[in-house]
Protein backbone atom coordinates (compact mmCIF):
# COMPACT_ATOMS: atom_id res chain seq x y z
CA UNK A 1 111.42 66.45 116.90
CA UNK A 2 111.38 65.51 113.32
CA UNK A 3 108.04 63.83 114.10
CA UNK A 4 106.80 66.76 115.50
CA UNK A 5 107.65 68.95 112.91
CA UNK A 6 105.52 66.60 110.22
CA UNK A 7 102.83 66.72 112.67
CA UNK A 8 102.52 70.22 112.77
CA UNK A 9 102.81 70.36 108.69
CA UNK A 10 100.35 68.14 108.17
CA UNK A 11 97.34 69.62 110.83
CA UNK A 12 98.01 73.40 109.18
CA UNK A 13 97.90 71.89 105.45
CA UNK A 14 94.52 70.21 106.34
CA UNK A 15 92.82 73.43 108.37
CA UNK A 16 94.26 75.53 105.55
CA UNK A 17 92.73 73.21 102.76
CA UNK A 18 89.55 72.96 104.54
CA UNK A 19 88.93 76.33 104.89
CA UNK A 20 90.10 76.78 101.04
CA UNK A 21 87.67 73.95 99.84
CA UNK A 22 84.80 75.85 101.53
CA UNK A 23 85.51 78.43 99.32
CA UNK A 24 83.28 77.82 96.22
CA UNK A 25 85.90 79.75 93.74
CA UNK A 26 88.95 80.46 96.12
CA UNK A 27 91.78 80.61 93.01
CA UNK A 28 92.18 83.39 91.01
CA UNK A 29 94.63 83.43 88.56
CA UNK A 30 94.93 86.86 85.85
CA UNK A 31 96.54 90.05 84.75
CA UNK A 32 98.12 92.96 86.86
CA UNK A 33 99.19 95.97 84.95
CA UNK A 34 101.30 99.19 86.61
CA UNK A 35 104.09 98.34 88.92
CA UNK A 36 103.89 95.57 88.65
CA UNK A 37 102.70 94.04 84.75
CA UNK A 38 102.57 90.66 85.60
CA UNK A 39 100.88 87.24 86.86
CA UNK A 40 98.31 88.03 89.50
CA UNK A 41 97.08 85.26 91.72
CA UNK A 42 94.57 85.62 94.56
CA UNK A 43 93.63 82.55 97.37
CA UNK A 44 90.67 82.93 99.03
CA UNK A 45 91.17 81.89 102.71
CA UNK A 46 87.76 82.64 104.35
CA UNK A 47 84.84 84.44 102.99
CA UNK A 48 86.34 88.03 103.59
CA UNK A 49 90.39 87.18 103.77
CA UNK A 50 92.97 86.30 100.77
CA UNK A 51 96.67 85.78 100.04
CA UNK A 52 97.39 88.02 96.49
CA UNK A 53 100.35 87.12 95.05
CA UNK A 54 102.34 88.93 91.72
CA UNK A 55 105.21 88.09 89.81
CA UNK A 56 106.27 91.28 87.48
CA UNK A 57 108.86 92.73 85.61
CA UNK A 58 109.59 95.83 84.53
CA UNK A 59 112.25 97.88 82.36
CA UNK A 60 114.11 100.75 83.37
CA UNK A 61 116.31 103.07 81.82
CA UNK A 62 119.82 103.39 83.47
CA UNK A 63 122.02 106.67 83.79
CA UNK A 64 124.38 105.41 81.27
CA UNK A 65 121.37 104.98 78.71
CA UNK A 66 121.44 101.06 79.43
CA UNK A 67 118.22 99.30 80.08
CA UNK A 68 118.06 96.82 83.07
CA UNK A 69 114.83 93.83 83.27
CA UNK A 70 113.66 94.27 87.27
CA UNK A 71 111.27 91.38 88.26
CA UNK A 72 108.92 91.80 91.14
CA UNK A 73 107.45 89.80 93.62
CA UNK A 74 104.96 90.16 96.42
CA UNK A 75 102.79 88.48 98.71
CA UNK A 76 99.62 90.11 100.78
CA UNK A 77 97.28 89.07 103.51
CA UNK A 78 94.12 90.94 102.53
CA UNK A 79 90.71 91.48 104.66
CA UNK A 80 87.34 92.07 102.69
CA UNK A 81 85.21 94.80 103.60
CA UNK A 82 81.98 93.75 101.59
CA UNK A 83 79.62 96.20 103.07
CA UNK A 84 81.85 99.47 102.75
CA UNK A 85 80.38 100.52 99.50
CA UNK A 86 76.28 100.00 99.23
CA UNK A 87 75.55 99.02 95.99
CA UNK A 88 73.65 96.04 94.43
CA UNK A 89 76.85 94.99 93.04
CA UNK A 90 79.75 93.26 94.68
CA UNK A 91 82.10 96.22 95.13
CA UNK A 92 84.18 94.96 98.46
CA UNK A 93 87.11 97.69 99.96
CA UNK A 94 90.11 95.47 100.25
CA UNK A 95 92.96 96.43 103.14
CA UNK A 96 96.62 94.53 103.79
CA UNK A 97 99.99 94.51 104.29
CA UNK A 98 102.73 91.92 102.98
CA UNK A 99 106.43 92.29 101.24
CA UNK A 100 107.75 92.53 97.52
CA UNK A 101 111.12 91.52 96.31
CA UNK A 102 112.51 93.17 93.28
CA UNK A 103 115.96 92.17 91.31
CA UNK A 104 116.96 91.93 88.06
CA UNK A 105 120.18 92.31 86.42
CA UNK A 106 123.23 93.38 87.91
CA UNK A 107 121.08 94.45 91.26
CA UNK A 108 121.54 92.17 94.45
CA UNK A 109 117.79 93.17 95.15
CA UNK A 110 115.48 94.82 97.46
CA UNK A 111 113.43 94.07 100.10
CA UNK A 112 109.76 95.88 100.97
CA UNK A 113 106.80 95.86 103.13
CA UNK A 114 103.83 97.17 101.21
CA UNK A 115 100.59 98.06 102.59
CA UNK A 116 97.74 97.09 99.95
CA UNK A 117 94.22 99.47 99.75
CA UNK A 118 92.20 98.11 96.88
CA UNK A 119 88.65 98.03 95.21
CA UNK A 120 87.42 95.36 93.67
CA UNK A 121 84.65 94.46 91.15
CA UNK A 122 82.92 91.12 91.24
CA UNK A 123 80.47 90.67 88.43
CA UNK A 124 77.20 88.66 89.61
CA UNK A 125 77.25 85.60 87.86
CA UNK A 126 80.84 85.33 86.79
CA UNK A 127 83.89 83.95 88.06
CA UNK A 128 86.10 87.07 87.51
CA UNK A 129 86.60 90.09 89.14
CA UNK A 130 88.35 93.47 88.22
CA UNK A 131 90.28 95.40 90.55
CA UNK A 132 92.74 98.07 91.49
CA UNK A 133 94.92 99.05 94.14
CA UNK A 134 97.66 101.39 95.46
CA UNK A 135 100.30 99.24 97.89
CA UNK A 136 102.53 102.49 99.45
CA UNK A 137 105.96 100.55 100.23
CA UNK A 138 108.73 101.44 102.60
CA UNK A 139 112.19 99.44 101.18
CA UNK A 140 114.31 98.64 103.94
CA UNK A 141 117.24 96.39 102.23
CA UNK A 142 119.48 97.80 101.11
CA UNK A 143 118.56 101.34 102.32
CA UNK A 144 115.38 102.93 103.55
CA UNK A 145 112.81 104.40 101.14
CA UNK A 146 109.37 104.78 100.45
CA UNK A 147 107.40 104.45 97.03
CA UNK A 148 104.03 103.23 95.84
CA UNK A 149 102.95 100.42 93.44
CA UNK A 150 99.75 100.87 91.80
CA UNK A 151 97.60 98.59 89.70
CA UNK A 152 94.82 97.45 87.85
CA UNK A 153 94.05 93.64 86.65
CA UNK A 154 91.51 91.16 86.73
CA UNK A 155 91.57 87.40 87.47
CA UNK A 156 89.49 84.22 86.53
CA UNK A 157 88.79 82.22 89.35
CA UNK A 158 88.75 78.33 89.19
């Protein structure tokens, strides 16, 4: 079983670093400011999916006047619609769904799922692009409520 399980390991991390590799810039690494301000990371998988990744923080004011550090995380699968906005530049719609994770002091934390609609800016000629997105979340540990995270940033891509 234990063979197995290495077996299985190693085929996905060489189809998933294949298709990475044919990506001519597939890591992104830059800014996000909103909910989150943070690190923003993007991996290309194919030409029109990704993986976008943050890790935030944020301060809040308490009731009692006290100010508590939050840090955020989230991971999305996004598709690429290229073609949705006709234009000479490279203006794809982005669409997903993934999770967050926020905690920070004194706060056993909270789960999410957060679905991602985005609109990105990709500069002919230059390995950046500039983006910004609205992620409507529904929290469901420890209770059940809905928010939205919104964004701007831009990464360099390696």
């Amino acid at each position: 079983m234990k063979k197995l399980t290495h077996l299985a390991i190693a085929f996905f991390l060489l189809v998933a670093v294949n298709q990475v590799v044919a990506q001519q810039r597939h890591l992104g690494l830059g800014l996000i400011i909103g909910e989150p301000t943070g690190l923003s990371a993007k991996l290309w998988t194919s030409s029109v999916t990704a993986f976008d990744m943050g890790l935030g923080w944020s301060v809040r004011n308490l009731n009692n006047g006290e100010q508590a550090t939050k840090i955020h995380i989230h991971i999305d699968y996004l598709r690429h619609a290229f073609n949705a906005i006709q234009t000479t530049e490279k203006l794809p719609l982005y669409y997903g769904f993934g999770g967050k994770f926020i905690g920070g002091d004194g706060d056993d934390g909270s789960l999410a799922i957060r679905g991602v609609l985005g609109l990105a800016w990709q500069p002919h000629q230059t390995p950046l692009d500039v983006f910004v997105e609205l992620a409507p979340t529904l929290q469901v540990v420890p209770s059940s409520t809905f928010g939205v995270d919104a964004a701007i940033g831009f990464r360099y891509f390696f």
